[in-house]
Protein backbone atom coordinates (compact mmCIF):
# COMPACT_ATOMS: atom_id res chain seq x y z
CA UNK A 1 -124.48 -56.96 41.00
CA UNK A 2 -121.53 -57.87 39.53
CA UNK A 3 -118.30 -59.02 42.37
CA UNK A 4 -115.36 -56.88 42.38
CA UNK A 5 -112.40 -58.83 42.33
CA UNK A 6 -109.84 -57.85 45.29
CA UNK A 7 -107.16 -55.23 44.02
CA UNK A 8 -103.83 -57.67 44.00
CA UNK A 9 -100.64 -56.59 44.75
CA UNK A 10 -97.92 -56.23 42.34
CA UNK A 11 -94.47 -57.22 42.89
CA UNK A 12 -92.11 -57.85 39.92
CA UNK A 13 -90.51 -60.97 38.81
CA UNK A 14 -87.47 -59.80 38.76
CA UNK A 15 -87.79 -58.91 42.68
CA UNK A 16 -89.61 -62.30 43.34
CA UNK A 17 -86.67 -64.08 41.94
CA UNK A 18 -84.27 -62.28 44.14
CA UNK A 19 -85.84 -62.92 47.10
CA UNK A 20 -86.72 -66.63 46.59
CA UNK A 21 -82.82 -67.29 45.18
CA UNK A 22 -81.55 -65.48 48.06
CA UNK A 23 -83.55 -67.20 50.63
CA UNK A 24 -82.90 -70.42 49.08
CA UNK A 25 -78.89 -69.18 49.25
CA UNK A 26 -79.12 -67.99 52.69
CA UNK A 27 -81.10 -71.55 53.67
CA UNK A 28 -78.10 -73.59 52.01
CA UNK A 29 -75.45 -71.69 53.44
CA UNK A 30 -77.20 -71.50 56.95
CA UNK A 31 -77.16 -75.56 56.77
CA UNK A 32 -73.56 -75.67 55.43
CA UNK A 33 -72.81 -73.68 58.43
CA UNK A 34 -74.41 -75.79 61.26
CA UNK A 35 -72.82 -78.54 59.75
CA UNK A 36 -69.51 -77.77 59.71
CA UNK A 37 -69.88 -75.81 63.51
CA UNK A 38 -70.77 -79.17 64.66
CA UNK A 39 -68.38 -81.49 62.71
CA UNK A 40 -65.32 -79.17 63.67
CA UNK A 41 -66.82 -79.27 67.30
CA UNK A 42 -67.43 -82.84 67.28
CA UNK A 43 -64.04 -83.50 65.82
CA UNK A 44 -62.37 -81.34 68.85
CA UNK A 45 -64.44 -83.09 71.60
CA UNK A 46 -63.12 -86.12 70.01
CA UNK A 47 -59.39 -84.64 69.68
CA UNK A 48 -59.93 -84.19 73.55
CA UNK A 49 -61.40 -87.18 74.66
CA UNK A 50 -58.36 -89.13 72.81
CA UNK A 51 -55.87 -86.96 74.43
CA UNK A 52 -57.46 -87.48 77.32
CA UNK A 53 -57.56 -91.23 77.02
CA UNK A 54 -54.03 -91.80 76.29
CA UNK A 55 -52.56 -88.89 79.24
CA UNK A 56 -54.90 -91.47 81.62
CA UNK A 57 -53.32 -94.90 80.03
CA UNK A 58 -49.98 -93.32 80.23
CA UNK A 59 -50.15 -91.86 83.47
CA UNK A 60 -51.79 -95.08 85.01
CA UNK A 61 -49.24 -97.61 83.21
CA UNK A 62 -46.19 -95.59 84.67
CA UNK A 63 -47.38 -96.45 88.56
CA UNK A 64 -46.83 -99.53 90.62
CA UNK A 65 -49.83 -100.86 91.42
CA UNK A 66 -48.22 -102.42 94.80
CA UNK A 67 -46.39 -99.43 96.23
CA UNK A 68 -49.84 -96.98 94.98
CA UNK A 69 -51.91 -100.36 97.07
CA UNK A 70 -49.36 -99.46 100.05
CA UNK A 71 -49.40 -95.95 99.89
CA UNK A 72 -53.39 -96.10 100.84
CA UNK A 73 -53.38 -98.47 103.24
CA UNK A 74 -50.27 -97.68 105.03
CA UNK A 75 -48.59 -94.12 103.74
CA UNK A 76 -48.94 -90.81 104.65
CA UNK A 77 -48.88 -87.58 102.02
CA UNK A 78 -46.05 -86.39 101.29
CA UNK A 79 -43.63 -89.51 102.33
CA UNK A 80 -40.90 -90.55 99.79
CA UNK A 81 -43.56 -93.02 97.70
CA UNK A 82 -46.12 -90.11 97.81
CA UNK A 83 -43.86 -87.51 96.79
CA UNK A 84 -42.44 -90.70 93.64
CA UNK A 85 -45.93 -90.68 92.56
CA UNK A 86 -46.47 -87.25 92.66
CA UNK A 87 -43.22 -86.45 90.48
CA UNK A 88 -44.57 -88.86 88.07
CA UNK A 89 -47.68 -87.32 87.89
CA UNK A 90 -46.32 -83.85 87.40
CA UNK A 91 -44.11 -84.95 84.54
CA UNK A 92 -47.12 -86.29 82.57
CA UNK A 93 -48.90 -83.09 83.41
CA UNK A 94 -45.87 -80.81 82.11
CA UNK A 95 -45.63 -83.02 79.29
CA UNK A 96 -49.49 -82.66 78.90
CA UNK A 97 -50.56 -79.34 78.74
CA UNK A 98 -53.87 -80.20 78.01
CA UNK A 99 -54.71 -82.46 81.17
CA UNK A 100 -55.76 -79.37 84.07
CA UNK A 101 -55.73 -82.14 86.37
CA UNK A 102 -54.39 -85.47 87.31
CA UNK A 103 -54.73 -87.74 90.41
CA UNK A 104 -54.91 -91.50 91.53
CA UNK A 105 -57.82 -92.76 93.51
CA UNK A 106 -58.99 -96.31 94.71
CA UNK A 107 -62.82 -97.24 95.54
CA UNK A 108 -63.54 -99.36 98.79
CA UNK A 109 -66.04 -102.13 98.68
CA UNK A 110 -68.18 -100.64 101.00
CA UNK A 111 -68.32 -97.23 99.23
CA UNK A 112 -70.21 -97.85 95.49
CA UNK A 113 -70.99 -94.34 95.41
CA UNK A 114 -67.96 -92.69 95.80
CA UNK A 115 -64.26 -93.46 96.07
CA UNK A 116 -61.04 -91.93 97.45
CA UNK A 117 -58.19 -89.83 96.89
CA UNK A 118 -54.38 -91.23 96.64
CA UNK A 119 -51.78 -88.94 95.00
CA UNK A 120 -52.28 -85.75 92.71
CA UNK A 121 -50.31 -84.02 90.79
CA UNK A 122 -50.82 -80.68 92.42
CA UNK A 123 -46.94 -79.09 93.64
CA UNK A 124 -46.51 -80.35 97.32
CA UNK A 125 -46.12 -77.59 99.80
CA UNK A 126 -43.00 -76.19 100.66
CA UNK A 127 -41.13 -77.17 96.98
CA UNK A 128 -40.90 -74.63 94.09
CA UNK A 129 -42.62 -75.30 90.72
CA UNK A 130 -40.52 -76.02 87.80
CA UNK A 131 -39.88 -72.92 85.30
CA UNK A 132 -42.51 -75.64 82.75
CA UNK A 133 -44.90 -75.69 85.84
CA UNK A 134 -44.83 -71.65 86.02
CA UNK A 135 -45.08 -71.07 82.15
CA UNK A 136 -48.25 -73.88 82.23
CA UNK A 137 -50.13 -72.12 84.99
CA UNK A 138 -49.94 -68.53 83.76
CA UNK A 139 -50.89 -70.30 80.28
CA UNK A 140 -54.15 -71.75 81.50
CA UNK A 141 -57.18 -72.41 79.47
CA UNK A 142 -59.36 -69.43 79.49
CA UNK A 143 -62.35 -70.60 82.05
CA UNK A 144 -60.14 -73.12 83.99
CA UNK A 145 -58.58 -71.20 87.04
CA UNK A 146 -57.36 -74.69 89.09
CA UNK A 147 -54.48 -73.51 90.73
CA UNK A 148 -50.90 -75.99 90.84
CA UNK A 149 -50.77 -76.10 94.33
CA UNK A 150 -54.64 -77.22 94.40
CA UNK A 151 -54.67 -81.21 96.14
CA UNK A 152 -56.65 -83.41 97.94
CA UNK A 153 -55.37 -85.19 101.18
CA UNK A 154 -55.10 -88.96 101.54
CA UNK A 155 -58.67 -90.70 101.45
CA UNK A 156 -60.13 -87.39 100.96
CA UNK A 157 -63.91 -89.01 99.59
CA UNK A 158 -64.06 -88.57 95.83
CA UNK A 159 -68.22 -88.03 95.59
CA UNK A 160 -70.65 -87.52 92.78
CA UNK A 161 -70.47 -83.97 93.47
CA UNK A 162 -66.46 -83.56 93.13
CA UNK A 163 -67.08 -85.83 89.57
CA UNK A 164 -67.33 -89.50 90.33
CA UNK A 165 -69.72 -90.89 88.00
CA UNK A 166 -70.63 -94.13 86.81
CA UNK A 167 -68.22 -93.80 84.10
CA UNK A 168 -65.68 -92.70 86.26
CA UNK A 169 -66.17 -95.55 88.58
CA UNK A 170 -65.92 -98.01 85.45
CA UNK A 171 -62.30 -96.65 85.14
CA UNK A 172 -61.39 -98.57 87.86
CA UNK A 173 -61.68 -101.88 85.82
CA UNK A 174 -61.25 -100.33 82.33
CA UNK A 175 -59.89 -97.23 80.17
CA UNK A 176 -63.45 -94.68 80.28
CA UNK A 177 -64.47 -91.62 79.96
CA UNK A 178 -67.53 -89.32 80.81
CA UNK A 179 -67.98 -87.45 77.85
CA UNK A 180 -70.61 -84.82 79.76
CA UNK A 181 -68.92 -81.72 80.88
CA UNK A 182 -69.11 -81.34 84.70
CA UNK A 183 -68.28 -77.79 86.41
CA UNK A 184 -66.75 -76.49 89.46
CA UNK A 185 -65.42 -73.81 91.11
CA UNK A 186 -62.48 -74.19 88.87
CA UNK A 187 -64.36 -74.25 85.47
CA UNK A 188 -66.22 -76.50 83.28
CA UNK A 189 -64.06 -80.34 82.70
CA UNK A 190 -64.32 -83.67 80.89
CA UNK A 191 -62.83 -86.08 82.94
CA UNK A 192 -61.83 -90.14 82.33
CA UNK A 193 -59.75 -92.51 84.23
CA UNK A 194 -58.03 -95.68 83.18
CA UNK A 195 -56.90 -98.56 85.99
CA UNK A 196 -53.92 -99.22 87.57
CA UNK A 197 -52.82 -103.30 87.58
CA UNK A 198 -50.30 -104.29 90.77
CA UNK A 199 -47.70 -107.52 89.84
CA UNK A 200 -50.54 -110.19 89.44
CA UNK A 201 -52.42 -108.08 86.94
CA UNK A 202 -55.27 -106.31 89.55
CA UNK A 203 -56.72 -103.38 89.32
CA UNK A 204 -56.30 -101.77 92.38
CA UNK A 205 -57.01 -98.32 91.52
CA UNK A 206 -57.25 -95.83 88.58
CA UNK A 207 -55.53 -92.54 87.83
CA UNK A 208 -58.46 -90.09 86.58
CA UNK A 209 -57.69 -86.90 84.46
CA UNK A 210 -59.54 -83.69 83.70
CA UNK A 211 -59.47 -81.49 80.89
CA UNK A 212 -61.18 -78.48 80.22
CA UNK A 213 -63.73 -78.15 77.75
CA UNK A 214 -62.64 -74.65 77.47
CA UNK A 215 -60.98 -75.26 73.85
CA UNK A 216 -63.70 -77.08 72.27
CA UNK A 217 -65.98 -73.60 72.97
CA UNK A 218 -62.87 -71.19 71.93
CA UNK A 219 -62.92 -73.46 68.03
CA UNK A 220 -66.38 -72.94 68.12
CA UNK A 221 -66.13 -69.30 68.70
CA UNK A 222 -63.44 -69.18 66.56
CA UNK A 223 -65.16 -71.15 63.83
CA UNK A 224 -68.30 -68.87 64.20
CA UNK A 225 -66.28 -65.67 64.35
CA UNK A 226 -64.42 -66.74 60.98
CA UNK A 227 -66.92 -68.40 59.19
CA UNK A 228 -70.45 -65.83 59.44
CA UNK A 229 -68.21 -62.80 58.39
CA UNK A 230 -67.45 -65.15 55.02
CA UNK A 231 -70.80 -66.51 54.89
CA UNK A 232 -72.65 -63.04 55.09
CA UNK A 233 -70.26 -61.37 52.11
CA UNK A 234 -70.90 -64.91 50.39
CA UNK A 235 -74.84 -64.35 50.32
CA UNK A 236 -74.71 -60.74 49.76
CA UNK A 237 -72.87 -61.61 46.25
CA UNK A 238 -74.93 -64.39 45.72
CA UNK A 239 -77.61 -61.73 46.14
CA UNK A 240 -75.99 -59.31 43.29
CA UNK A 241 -75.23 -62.33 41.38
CA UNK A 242 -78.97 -63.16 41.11
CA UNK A 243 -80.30 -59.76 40.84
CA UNK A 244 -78.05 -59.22 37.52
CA UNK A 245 -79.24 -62.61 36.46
CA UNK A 246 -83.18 -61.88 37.00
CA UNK A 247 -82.40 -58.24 35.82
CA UNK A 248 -80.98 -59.92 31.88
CA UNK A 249 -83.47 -62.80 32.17
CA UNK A 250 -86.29 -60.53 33.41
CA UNK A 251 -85.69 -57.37 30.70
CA UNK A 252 -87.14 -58.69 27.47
CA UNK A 253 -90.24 -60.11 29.58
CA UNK A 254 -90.54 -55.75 31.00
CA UNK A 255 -90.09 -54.67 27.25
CA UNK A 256 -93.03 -57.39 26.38
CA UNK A 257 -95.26 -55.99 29.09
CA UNK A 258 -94.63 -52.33 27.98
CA UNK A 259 -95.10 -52.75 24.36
CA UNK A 260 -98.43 -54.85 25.15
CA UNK A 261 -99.49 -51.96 27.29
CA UNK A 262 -98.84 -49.52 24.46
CA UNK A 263 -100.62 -52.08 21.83
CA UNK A 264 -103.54 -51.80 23.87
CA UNK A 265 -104.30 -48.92 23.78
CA UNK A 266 -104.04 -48.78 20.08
CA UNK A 267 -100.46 -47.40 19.48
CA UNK A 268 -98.29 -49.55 17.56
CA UNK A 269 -95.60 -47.55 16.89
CA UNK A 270 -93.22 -49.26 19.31
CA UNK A 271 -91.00 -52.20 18.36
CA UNK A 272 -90.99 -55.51 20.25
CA UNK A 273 -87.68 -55.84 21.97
CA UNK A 274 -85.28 -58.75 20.37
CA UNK A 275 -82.74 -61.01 22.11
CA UNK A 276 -79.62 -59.69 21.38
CA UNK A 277 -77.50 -63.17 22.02
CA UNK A 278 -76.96 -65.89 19.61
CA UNK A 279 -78.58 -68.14 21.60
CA UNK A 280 -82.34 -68.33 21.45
CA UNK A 281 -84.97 -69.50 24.29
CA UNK A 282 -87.87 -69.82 25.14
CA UNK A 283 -88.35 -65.87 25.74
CA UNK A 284 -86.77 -64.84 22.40
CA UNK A 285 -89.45 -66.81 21.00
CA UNK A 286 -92.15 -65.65 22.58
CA UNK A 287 -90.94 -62.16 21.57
CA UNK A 288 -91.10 -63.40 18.08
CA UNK A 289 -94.75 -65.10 18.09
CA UNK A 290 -95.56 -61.68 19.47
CA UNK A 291 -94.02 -59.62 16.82
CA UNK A 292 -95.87 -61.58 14.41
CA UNK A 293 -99.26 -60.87 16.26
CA UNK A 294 -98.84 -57.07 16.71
CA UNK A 295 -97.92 -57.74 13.04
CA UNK A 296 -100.92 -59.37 12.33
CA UNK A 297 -103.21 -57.18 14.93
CA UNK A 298 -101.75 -54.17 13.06
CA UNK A 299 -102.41 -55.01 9.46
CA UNK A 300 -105.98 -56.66 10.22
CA UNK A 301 -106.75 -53.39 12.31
CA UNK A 302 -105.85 -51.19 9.02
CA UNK A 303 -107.89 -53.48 6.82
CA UNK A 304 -111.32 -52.63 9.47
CA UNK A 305 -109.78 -49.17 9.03
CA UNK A 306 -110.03 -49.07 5.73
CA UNK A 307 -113.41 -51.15 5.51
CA UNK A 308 -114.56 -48.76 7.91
CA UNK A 309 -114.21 -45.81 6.27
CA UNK A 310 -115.44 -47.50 2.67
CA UNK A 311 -118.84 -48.33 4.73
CA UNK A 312 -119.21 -44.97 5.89
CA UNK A 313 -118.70 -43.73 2.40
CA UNK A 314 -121.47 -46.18 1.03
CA UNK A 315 -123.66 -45.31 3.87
CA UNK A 316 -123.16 -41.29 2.86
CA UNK A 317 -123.91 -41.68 -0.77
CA UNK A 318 -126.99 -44.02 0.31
CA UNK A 319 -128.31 -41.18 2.79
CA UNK A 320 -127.18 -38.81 0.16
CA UNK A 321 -129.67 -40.57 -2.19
CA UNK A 322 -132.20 -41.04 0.02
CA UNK A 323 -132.15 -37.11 0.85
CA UNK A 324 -132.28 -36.25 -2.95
CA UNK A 325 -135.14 -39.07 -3.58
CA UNK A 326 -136.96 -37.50 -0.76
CA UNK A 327 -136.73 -34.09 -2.24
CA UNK A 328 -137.62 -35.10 -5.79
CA UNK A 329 -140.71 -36.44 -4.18
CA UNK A 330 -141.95 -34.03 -2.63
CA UNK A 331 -144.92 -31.80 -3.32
CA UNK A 332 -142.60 -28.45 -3.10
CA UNK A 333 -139.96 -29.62 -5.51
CA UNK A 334 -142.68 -31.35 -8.05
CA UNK A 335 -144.72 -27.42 -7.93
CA UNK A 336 -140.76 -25.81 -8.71
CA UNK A 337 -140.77 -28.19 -11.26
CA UNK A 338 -144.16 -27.28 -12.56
CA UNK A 339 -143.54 -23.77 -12.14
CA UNK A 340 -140.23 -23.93 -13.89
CA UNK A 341 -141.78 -25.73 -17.09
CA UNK A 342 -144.34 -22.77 -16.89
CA UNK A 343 -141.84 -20.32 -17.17
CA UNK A 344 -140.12 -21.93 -19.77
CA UNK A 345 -142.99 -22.33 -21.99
CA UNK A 346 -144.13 -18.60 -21.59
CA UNK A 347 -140.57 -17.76 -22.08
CA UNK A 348 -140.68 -19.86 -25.44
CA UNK A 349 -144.13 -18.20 -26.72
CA UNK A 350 -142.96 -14.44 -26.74
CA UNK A 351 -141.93 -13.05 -29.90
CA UNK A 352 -138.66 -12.63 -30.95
CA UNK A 353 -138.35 -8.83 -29.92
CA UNK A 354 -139.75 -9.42 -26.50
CA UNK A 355 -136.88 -11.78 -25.06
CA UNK A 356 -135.16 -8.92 -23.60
């Protein structure tokens, strides 16, 4: 018994080029895409960890080093060298929108897990915040809620879970920063401290800053929010652009398959399609080999046509012949013969008078 092949699906080239062009589009696009998400967010983390780095220089080089050693060990909050460092502070944070918070702290050589408050820059009770201060707070990052007043007393432990990491804890002998986003009741921070150097060049404690991470996620929202809008309309013309494409390079390959499906089953009236640009390819010459075939194909079929119908005369005049041979042969036709050449001899004995 002979197999029968599996019916196959048919799906046209011109389709099968759309889809594999588009997905090949779409693929591209979707890697353009990723990239650039993550370079522009890379490139604002960055933006904020140098910010960051240079509010926590600045705000660390602008203390004394002795007085900030004194105000630990022997100050109380909110006593004139508190309140100095605290103005300080403030300025760099008005001058900084970006920093949510800055404070001072010191680590004691008993403590390596943790270390201690100094000064903030949160607005002391009892005094007014500055018309800057107001317009800063009621222009908070979206997602960072700290509120100006906000401080931490005097030795007031500074623990893992408030944000004192290992990198934080290397600020206290050089510029650092923990790039890992840490988050609190207040909202989600990057935070790095550089070290604060007394007269004989000690570090003797560290002013750390946070900033919220809240801006790198709004240009990645905004990056996503502008960009897939532009990407989508981008494939879907792609999309048209390659279905016009497939649909010119696709036609004269249809008109090939219909006139071969009219060839075979014997009509030949139809005319092979021809490129109509100046340029030829590799289609336009396939379309000309096959013009020459059904060219061919047509006159060679006409020539069995023709041979054809000579045999079949030849083979009538040969049965023809044999049908008449067989007839002369016969007894019946030899005793019509006989009988014939009877009559005509009686015919041709009668006299002259009797012929009629």
């Amino acid at each position: 018994m002979t197999a029968v092949a599996p019916k196959s699906r048919f799906l046209s080239l011109r389709w099968r080029l759309l889809a594999i062009f588009t997905l090949l589009f779409l693929s591209v696009l979707t890697g353009v895409f990723i990239w650039f998400l993550n370079y522009a967010t890379n490139n604002a983390q960055a933006e904020l960890e140098a910010d960051l780095m240079a509010i926590a220089k600045t705000a660390a080089a602008g203390i004394d080093g002795d007085e900030h050693s004194a105000l630990y060990t022997q100050g109380q909050i909110d006593d004139p060298t508190y309140l100095k460092i605290n103005a300080y502070l403030r300025e760099v944070k008005t001058i900084n929108p970006k920093a949510s918070g800055i404070y001072s702290f010191v680590q004691l050589p008993n403590e390596p897990e943790q270390a201690r408050f100094v000064v903030s820059a949160a607005i002391p009770p009892g005094q007014a915040p500055t018309a800057r201060e107001q317009a800063l707070a009621s222009e908070s990052s979206a997602g960072c809620t700290i509120r100006p007043d906000t401080r931490p007393l005097i030795n007031a432990a500074f623990t893992a879970a408030g944000g004192f990491t290992p990198d934080m804890a290397r600020g206290l002998r050089e510029p650092s920063i923990d790039p890992n986003p840490s988050t609190d009741q207040w909202g989600e921070w990057i935070a790095g401290a550089a070290p604060i150097y007394n007269a004989k060049g000690e570090t003797v404690g560290a002013v750390g800053v946070d900033m919220c991470v809240a801006e790198v996620a709004a240009v990645r929202n905004r990056i996503s929010q502008t960009l897939i809008p532009g990407f989508l309309i981008v494939t879907a013309l792609l999309a048209i652009a390659v279905y016009l494409i497939a649909h010119r390079l696709t036609r004269p390959i249809i008109g090939l398959t219909a006139v071969a499906t009219q060839i075979s089953n014997g009509d030949y009236s139809s005319e092979v399609p021809e490129s109509s640009s100046g340029l030829r390819d590799e289609v336009a010459t396939l379309a000309s080999v096959f013009a020459m075939m059904v060219d061919k194909v047509r006159e060679r079929e006409n020539k069995l046509r023709q041979q054809v119908a000579e045999l079949q005369i030849i083979v009538d005049e040969g049965k023809r012949k044999q049908q008449v041979d067989e007839i002369v042969d016969s007894d019946f036709f030899r005793n019509l013969q006989e009988k014939a050449r009877e009559a005509r001899q009686r015919r041709d004995r009668r006299p002259p008078d009797q012929t009629n």
